[in-house]
N, C-alpha and C. Protein backbone atom coordinates (compact mmCIF):
# COMPACT_ATOMS: atom_id res chain seq x y z
N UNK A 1 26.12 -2.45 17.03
CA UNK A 1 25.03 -2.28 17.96
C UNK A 1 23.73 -2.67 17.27
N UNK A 2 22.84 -3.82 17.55
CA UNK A 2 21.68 -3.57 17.64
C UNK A 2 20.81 -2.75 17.33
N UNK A 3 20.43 -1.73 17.97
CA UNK A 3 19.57 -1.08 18.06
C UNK A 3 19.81 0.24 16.30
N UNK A 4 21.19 0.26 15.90
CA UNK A 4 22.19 1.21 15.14
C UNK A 4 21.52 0.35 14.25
N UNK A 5 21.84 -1.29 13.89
CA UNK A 5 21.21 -2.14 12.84
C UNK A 5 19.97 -1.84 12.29
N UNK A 6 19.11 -1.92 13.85
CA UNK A 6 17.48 -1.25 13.04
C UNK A 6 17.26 -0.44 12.31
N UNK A 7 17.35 0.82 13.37
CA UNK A 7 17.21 1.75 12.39
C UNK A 7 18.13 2.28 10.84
N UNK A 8 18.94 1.46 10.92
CA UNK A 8 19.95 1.59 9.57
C UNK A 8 18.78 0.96 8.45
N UNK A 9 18.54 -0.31 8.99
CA UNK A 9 17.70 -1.25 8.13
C UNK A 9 16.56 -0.44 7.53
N UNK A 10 15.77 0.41 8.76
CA UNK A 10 14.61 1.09 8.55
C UNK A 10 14.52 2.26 7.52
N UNK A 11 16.07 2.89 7.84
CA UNK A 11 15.91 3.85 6.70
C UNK A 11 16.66 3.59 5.44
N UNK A 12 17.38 2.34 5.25
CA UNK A 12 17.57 1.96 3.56
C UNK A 12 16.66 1.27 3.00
N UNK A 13 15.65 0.41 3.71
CA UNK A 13 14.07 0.02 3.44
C UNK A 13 13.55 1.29 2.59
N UNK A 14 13.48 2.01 3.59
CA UNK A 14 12.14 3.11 3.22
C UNK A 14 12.84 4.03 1.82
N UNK A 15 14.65 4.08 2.13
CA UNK A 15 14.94 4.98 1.20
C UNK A 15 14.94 3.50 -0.51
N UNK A 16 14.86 2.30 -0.40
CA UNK A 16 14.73 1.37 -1.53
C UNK A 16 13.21 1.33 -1.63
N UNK A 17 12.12 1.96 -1.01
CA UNK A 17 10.58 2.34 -1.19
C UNK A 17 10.87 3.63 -1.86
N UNK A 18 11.01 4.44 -2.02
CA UNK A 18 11.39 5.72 -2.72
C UNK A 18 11.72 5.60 -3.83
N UNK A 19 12.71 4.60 -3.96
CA UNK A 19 13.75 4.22 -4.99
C UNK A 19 12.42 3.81 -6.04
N UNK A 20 11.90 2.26 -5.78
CA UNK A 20 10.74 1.64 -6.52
C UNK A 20 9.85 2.83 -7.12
N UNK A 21 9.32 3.34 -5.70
CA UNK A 21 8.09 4.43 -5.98
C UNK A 21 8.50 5.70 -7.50
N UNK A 22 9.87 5.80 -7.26
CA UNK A 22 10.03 6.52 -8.83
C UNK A 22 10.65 6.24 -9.12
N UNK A 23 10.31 4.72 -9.46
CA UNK A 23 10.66 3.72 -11.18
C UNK A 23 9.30 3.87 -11.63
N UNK A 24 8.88 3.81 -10.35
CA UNK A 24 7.07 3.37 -10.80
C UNK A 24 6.46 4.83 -11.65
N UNK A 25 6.72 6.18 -10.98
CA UNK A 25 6.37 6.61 -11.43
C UNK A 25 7.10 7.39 -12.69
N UNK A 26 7.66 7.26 -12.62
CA UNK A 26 8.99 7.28 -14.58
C UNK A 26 7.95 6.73 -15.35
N UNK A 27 7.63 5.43 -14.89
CA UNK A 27 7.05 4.11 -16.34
C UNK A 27 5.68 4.60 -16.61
N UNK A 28 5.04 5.13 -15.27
CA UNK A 28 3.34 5.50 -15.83
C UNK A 28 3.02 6.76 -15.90
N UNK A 29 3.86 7.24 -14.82
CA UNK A 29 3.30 9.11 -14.87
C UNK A 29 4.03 10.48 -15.97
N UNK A 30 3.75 9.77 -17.05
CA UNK A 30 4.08 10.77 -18.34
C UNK A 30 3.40 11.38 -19.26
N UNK A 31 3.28 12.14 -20.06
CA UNK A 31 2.38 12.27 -20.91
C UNK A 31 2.19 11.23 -21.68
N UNK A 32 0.98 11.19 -22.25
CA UNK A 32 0.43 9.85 -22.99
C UNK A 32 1.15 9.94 -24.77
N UNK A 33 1.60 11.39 -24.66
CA UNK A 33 2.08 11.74 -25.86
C UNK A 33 3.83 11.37 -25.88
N UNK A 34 4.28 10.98 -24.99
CA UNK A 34 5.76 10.88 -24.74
C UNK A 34 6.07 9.40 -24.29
N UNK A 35 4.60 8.58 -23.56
CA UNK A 35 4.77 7.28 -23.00
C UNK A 35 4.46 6.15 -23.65
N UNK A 36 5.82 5.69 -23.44
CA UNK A 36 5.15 4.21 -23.89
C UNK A 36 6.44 3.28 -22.94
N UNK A 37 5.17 2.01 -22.67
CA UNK A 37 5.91 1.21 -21.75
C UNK A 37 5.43 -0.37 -22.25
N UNK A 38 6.90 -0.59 -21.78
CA UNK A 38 7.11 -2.14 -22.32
C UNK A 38 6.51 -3.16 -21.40
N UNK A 39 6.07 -4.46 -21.68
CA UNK A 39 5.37 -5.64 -20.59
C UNK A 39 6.68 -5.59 -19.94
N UNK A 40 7.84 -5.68 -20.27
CA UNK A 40 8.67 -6.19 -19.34
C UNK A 40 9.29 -5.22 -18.88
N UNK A 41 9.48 -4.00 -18.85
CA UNK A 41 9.73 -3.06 -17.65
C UNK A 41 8.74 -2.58 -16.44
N UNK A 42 7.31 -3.42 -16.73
CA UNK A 42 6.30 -3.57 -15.85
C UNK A 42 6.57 -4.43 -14.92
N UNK A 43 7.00 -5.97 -15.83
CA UNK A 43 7.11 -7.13 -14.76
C UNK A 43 8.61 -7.09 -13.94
N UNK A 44 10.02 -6.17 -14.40
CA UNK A 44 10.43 -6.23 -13.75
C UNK A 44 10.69 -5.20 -12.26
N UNK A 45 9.70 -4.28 -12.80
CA UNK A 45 9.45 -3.79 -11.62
C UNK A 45 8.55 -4.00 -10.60
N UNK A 46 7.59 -4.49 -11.34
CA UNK A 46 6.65 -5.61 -10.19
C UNK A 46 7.30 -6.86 -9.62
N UNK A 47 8.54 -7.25 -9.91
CA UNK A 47 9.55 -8.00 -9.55
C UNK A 47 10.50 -7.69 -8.46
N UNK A 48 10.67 -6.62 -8.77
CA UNK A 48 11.19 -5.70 -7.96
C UNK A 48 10.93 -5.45 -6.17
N UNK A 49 9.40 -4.64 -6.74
CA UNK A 49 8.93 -4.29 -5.54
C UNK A 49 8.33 -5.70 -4.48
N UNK A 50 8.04 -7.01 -5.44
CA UNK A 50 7.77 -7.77 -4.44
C UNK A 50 8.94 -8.48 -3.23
N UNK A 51 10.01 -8.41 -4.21
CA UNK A 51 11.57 -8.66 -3.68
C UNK A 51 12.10 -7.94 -2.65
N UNK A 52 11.71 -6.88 -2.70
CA UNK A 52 11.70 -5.71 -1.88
C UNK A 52 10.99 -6.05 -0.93
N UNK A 53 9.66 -6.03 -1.05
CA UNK A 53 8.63 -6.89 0.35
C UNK A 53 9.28 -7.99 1.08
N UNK A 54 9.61 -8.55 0.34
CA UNK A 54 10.06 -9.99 0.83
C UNK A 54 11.20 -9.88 1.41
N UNK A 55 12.27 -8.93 1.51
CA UNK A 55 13.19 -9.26 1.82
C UNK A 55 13.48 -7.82 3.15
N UNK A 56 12.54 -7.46 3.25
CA UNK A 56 12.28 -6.86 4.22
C UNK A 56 12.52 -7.60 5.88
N UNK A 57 13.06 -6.92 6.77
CA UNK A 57 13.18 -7.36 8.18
C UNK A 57 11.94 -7.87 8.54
N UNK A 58 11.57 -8.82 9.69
CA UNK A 58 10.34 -9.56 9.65
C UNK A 58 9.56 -8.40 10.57
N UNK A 59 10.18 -7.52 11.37
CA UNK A 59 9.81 -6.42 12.53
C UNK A 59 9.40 -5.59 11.37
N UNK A 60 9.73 -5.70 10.06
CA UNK A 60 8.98 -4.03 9.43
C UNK A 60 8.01 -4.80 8.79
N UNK A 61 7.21 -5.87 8.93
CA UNK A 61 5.86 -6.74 7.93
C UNK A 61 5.07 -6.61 9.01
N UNK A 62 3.70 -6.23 8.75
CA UNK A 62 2.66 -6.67 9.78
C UNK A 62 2.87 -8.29 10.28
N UNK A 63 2.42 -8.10 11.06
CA UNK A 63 2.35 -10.27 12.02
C UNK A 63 0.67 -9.47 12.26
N UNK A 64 0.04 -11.18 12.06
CA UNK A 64 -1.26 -11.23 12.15
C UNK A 64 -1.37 -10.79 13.87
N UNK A 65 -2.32 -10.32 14.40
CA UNK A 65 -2.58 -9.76 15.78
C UNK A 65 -4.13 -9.99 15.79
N UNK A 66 -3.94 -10.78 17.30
CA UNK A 66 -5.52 -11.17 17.54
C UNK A 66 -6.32 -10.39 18.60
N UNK A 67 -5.41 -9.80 18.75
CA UNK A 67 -6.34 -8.34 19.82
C UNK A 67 -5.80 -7.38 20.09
N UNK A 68 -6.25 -6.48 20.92
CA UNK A 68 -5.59 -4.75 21.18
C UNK A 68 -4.71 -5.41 22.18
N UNK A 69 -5.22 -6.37 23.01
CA UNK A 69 -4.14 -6.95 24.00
C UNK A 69 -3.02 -7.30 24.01
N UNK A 70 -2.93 -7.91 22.70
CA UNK A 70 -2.03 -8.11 22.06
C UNK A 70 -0.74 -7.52 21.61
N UNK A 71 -1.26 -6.43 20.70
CA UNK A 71 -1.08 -5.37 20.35
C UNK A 71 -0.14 -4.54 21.64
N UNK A 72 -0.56 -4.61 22.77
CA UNK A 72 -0.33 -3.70 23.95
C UNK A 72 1.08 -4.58 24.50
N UNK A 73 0.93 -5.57 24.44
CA UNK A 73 2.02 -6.66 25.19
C UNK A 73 3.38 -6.35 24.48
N UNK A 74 2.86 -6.90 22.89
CA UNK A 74 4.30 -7.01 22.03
C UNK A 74 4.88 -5.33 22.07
N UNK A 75 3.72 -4.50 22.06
CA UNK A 75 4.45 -3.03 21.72
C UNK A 75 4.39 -1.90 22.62
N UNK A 76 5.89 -1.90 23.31
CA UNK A 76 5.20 -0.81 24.09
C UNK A 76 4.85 0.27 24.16
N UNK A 77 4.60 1.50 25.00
CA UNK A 77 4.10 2.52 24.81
C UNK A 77 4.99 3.30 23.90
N UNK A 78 6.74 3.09 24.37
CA UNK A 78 7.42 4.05 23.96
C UNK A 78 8.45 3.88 22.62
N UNK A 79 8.17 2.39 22.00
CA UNK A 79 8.11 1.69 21.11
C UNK A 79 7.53 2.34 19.70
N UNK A 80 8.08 2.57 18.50
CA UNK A 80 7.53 2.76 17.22
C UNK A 80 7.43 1.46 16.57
N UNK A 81 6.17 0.99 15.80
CA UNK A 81 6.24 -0.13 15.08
C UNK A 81 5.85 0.48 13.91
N UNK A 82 7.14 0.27 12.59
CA UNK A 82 7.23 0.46 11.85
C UNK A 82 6.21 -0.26 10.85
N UNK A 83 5.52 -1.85 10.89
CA UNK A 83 5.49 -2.55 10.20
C UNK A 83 4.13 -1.80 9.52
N UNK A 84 2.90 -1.54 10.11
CA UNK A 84 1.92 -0.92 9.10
C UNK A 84 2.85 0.42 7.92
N UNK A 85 3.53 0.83 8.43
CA UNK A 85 3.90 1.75 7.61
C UNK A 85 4.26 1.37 6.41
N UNK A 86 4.86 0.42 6.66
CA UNK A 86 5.88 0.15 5.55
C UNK A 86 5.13 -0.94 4.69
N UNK A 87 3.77 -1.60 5.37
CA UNK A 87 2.87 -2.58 4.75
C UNK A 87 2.16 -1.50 3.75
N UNK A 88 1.50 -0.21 4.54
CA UNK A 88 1.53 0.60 3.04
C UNK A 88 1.74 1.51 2.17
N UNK A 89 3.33 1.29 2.66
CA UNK A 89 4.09 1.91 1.50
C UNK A 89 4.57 0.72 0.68
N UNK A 90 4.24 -0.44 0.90
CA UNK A 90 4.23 -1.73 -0.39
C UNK A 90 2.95 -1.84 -1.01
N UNK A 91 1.67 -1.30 0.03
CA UNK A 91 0.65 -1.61 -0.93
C UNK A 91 0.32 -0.48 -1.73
N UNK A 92 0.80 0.54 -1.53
CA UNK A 92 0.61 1.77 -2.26
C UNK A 92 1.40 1.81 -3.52
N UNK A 93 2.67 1.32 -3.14
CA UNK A 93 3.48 0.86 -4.85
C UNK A 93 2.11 -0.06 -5.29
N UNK A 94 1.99 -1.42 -4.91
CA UNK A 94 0.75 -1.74 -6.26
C UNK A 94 -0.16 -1.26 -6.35
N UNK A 95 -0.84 -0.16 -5.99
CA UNK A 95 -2.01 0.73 -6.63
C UNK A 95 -1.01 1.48 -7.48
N UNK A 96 0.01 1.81 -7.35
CA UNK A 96 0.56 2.94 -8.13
C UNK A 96 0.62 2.45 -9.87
N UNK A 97 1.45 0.95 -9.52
CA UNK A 97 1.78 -0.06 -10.40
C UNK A 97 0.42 -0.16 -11.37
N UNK A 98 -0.11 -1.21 -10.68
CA UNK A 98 -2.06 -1.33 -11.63
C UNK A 98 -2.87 -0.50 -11.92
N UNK A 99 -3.03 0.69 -11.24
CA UNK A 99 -3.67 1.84 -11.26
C UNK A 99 -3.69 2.20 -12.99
N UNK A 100 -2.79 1.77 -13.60
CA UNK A 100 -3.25 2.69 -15.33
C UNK A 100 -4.21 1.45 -15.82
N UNK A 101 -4.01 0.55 -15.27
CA UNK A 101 -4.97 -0.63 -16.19
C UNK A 101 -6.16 -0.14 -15.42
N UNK A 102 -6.65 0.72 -14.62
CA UNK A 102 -8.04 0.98 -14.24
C UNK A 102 -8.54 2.29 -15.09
N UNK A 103 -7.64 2.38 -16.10
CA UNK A 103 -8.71 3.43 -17.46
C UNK A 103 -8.65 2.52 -18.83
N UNK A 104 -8.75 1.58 -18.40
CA UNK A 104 -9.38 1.19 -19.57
C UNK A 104 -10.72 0.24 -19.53
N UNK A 105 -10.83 -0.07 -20.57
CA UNK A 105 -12.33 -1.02 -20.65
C UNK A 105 -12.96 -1.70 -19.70
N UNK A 106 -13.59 -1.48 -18.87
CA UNK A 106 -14.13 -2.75 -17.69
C UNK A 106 -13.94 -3.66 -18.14
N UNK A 107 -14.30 -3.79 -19.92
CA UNK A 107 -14.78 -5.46 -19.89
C UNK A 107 -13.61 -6.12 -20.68
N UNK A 108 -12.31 -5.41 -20.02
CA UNK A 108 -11.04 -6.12 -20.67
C UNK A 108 -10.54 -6.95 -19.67
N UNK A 109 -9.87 -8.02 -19.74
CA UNK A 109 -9.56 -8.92 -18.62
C UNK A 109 -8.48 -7.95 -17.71
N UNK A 110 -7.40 -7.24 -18.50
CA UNK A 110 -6.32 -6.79 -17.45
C UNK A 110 -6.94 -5.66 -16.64
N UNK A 111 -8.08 -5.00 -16.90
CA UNK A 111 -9.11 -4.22 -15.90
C UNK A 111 -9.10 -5.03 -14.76
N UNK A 112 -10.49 -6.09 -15.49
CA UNK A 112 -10.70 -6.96 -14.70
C UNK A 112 -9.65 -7.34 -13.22
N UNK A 113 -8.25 -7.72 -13.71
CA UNK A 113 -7.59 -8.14 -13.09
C UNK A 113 -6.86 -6.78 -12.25
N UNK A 114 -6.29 -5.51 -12.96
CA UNK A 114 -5.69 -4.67 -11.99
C UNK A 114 -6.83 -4.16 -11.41
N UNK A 115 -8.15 -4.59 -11.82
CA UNK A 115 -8.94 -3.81 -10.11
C UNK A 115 -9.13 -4.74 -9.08
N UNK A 116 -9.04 -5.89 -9.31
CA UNK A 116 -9.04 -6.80 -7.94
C UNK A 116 -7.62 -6.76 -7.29
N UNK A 117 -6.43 -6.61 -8.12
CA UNK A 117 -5.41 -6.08 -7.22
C UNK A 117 -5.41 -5.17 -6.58
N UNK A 118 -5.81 -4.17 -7.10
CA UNK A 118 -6.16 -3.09 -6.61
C UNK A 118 -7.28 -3.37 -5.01
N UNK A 119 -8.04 -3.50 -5.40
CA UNK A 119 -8.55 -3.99 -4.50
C UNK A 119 -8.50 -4.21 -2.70
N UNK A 120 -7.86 -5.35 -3.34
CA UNK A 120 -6.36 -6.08 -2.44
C UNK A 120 -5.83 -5.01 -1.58
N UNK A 121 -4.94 -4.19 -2.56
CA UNK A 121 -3.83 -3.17 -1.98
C UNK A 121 -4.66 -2.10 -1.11
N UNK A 122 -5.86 -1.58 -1.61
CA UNK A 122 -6.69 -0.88 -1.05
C UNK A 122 -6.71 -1.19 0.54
N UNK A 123 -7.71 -2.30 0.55
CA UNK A 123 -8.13 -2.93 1.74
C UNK A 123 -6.95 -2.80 2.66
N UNK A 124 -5.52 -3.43 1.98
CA UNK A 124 -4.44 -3.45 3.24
C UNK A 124 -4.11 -2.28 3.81
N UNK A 125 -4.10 -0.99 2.53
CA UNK A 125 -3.63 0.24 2.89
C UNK A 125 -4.76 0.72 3.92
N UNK A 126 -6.02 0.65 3.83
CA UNK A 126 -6.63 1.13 5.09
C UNK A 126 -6.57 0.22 6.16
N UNK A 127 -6.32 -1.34 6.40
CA UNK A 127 -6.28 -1.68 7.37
C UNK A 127 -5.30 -1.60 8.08
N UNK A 128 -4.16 -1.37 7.25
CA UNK A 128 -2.50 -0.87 7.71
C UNK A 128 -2.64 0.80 8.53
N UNK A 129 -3.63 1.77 8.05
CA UNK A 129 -3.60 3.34 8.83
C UNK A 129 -4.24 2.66 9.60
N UNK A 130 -5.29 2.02 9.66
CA UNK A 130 -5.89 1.73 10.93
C UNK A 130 -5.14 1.52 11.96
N UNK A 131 -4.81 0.11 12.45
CA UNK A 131 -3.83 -0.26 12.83
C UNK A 131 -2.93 0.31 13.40
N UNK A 132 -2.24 1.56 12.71
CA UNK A 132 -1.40 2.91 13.44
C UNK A 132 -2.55 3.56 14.39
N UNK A 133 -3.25 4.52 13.75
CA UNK A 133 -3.91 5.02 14.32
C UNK A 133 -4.39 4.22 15.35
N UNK A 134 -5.26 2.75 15.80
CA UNK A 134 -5.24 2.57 17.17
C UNK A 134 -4.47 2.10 17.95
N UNK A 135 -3.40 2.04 17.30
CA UNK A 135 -1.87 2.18 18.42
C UNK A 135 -1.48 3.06 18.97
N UNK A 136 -1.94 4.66 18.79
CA UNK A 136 -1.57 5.49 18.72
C UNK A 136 -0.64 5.94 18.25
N UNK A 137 -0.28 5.49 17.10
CA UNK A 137 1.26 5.96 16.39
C UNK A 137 0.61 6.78 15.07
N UNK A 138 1.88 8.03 15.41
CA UNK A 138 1.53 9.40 14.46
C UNK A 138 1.77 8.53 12.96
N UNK A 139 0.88 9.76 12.04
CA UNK A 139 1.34 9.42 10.49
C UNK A 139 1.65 10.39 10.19
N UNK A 140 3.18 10.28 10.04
CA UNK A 140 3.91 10.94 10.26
C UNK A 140 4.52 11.09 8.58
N UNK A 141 4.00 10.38 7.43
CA UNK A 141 3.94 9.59 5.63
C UNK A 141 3.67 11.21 5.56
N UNK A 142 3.84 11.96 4.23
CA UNK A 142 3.03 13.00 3.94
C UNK A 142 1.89 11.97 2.67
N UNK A 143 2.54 10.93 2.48
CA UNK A 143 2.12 9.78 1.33
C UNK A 143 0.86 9.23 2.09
N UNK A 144 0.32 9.21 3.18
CA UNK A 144 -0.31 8.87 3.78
C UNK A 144 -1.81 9.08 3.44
N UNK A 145 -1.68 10.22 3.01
CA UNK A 145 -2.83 10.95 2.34
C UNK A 145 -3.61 10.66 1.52
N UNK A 146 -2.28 10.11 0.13
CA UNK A 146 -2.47 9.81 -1.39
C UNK A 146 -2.61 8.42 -1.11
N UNK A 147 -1.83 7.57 0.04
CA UNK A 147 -2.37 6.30 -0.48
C UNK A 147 -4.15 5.98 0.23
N UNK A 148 -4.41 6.61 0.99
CA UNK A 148 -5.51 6.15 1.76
C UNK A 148 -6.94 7.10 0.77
N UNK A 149 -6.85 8.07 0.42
CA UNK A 149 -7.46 8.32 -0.87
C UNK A 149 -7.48 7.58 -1.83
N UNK A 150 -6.65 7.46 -2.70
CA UNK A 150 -6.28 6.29 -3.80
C UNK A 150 -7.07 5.13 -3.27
N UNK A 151 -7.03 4.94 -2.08
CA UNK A 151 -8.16 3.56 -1.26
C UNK A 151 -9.34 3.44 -1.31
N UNK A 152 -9.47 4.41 -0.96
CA UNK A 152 -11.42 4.86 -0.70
C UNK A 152 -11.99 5.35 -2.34
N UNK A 153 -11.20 5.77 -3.41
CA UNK A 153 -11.59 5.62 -5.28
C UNK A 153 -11.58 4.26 -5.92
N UNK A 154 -10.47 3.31 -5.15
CA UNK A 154 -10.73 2.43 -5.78
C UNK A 154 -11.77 1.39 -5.45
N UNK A 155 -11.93 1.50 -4.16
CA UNK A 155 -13.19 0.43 -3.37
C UNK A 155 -14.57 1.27 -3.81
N UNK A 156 -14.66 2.61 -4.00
CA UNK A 156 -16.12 3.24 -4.85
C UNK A 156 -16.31 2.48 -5.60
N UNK A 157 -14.73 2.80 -6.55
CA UNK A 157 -15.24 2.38 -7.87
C UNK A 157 -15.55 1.14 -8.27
N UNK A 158 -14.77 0.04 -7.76
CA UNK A 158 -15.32 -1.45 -7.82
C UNK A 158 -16.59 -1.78 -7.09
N UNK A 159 -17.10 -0.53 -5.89
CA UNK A 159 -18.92 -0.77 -5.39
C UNK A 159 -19.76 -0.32 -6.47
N UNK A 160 -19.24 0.44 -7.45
CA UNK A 160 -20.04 0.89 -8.11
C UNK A 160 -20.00 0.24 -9.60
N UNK A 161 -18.99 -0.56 -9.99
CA UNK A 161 -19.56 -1.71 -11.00
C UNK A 161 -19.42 -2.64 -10.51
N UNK A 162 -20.27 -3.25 -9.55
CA UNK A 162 -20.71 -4.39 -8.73
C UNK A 162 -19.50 -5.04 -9.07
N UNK A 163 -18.45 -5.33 -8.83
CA UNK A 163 -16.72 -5.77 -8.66
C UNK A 163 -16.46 -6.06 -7.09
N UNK A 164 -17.05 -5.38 -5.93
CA UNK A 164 -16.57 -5.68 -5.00
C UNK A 164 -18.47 -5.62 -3.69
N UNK A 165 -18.24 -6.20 -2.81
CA UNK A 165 -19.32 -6.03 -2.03
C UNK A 165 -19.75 -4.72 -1.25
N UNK A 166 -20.63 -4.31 -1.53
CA UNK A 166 -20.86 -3.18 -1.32
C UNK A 166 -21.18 -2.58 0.62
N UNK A 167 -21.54 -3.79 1.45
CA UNK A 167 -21.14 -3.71 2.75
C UNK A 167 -19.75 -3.16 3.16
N UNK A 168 -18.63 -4.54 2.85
CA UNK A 168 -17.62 -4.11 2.48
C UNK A 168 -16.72 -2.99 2.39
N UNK A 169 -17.25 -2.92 1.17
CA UNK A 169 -16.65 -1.25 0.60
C UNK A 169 -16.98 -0.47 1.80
N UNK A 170 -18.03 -0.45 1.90
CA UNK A 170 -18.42 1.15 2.96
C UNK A 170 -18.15 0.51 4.36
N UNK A 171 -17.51 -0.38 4.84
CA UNK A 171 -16.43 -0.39 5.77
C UNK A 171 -15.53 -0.07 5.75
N UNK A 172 -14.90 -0.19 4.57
CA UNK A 172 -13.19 0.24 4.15
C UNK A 172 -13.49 1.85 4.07
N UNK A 173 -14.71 2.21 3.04
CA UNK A 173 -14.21 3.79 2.91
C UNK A 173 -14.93 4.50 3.97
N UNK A 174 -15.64 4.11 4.83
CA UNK A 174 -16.11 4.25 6.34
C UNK A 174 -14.50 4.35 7.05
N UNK A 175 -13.59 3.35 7.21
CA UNK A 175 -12.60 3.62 8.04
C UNK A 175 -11.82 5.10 7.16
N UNK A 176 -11.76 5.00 6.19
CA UNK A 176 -11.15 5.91 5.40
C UNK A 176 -11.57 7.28 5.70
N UNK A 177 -12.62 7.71 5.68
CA UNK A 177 -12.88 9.13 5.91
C UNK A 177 -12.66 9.06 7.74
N UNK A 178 -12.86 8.69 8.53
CA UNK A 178 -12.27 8.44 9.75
C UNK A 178 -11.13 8.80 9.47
N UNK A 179 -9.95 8.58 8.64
CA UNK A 179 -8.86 8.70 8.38
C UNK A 179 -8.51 9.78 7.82
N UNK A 180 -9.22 10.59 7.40
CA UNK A 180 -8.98 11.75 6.74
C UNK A 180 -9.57 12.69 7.82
């Protein structure tokens, strides 16, 4: 059946998001006195989780949408669309992922670089709750919380060492406290 396929798909997706989410957090969330992590148990889990994205059903990825009209046609009322969800529970693995390269030195390049990923992941994770929320679809994540927080610290913090545009930012963490 069809319909048995989806949701099968939907919940070994989300349960191989779980899976990633604590590899991810094994490799970074330890004491600093007990941790140490290798480049390449980084890259293959950043390998991982993009493989994971990618190989995701095309119904659980956001599709670009050019209006609420839109929005209203493809989905109906009584319809769940999974795809913001699951857009950020992928972008919330890479804040989880880059997130330790944002204590160190600003003026080290892999800063440099995991805060514009960061960045990135930010922006999607609030434009992904958005998105639910004016569909009217519950968030129903208890993760929902931590990633859309985690959103609105990292877009501060790149407004506040001129890293990201500061209009911008206080759109994203403008939708964000909306969100909270």
């Amino acid at each position: 059946n069809k319909e048995d396929y989806s949701k099968e798909s939907v919940l070994a997706s989300y349960v191989d998001s779980g899976t990633l989410t604590g590899r991810a957090l094994e490799l970074f969330h330890k004491s600093i006195l007990v941790r140490s992590v290798r480049r390449s148990s980084v890259l293959f889990l950043v390998t991982d989780v993009h493989k994971w994205w990618n190989c995701l059903p095309t119904n659980l990825q956001i599709k670009p949408v050019v209006s609420e009209q839109v929005v209203r046609s493809v989905l109906p009322d009584s319809a769940f669309d999974f795809a913001p969800f699951f857009t950020v529970l992928y972008q919330h693995l890479i804040l989880i992922i880059h997130r330790p390269s944002l204590s160190l030195d600003p003026s080290t390049a892999e800063f440099c670089s995991g805060l514009q990923t960061c960045i990135g992941a930010a922006r999607a994770i609030l434009s992904g709750l958005r998105l639910q929320v004016d569909s009217h679809q519950a968030l129903f994540w208890p993760g929902f919380l931590s990633a859309a927080w985690m959103s609105g610290l990292v877009l501060a913090l790149a407004c506040q060492l001129n890293q990201y545009v500061l209009t911008k930012g206080l759109q994203y963490v403008g939708c964000f406290f909306f969100l909270c």
